[in-house]
C-alpha atoms as a PDB file:
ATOM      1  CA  UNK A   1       9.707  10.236  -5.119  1.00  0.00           C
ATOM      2  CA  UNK A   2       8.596   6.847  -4.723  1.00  0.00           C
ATOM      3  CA  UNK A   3       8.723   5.452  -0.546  1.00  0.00           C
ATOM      4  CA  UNK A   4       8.686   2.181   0.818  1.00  0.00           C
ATOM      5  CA  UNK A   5       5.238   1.929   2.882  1.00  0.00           C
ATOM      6  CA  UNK A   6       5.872   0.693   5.974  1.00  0.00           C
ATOM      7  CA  UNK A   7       3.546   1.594   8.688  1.00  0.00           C
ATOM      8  CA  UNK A   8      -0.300   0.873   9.093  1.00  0.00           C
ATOM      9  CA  UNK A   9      -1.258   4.168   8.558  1.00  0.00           C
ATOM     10  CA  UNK A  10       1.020   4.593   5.186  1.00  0.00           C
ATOM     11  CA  UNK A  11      -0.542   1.170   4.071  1.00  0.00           C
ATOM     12  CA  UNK A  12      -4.315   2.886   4.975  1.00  0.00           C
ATOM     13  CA  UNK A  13      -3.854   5.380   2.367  1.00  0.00           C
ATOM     14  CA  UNK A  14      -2.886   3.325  -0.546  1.00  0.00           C
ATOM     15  CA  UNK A  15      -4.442   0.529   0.173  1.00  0.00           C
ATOM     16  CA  UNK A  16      -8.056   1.532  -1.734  1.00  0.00           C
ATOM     17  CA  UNK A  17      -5.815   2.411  -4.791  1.00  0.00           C
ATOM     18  CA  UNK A  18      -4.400  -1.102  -4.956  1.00  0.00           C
ATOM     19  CA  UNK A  19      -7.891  -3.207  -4.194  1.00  0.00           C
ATOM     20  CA  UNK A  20      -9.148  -0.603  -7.574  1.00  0.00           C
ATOM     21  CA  UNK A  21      -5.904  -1.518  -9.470  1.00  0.00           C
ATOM     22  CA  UNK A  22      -6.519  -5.390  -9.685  1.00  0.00           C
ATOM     23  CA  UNK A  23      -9.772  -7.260 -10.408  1.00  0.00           C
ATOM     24  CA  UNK A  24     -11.095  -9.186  -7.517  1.00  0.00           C
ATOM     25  CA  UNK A  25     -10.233 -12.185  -8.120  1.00  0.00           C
ATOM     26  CA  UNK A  26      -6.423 -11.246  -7.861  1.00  0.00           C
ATOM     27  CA  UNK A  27      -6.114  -8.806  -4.920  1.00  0.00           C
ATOM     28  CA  UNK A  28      -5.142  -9.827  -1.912  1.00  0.00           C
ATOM     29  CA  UNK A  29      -7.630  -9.615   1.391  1.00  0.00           C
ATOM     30  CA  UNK A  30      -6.674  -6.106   3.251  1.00  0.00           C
ATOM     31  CA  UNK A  31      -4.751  -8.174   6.538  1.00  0.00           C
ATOM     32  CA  UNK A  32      -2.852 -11.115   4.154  1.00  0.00           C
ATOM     33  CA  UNK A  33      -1.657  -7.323   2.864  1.00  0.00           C
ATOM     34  CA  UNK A  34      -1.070  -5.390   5.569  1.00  0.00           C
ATOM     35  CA  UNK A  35       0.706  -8.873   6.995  1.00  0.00           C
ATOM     36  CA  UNK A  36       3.081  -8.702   4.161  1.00  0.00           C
ATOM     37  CA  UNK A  37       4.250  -4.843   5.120  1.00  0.00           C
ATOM     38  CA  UNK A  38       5.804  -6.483   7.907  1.00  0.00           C
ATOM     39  CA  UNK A  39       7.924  -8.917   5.740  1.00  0.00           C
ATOM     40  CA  UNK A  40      11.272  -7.853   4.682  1.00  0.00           C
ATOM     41  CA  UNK A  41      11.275  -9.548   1.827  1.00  0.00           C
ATOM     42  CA  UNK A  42       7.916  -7.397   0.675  1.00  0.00           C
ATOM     43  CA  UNK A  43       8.228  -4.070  -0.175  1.00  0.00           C
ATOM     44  CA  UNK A  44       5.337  -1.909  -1.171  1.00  0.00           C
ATOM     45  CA  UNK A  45       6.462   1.720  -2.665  1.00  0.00           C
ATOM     46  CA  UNK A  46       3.768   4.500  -3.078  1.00  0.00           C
ATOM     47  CA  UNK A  47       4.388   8.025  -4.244  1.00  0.00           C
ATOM     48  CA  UNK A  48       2.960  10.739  -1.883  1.00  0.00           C
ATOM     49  CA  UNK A  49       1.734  14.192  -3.004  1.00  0.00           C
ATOM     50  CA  UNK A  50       3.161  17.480  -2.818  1.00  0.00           C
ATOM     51  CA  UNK A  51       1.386  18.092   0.361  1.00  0.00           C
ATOM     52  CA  UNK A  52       2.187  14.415   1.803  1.00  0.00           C
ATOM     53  CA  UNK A  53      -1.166  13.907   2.854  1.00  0.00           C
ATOM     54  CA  UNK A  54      -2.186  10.856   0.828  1.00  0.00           C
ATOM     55  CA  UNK A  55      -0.224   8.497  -1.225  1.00  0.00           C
ATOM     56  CA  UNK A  56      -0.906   8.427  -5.162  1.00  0.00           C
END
């Protein structure tokens, strides 16, 4: 089940899977995205696993 990610430590975990998922050039600098997580407008959704330890 897909959650929104919004805490620092939810944003920790996937943020290495987004900064693989985009070439340079077009991901965003770790605080411009960790700044967004605060903006209502943004939502980020990640997908944890069974044991809710990481987010996939």
């Amino acid at each position: 089940m897909f959650e929104r990610v919004l805490t620092k430590d939810d944003f920790e975990k996937v943020y290495p899977i987004l900064a693989q998922s985009f070439p340079e050039t077009e991901v965003r600098a770790k605080e411009d995205q960790l700044a967004l997580i605060e903006n209502e407008c943004y939502h980020l959704y990640a997908i944890k696993d069974e044991e809710e330890k990481r987010a996939v």
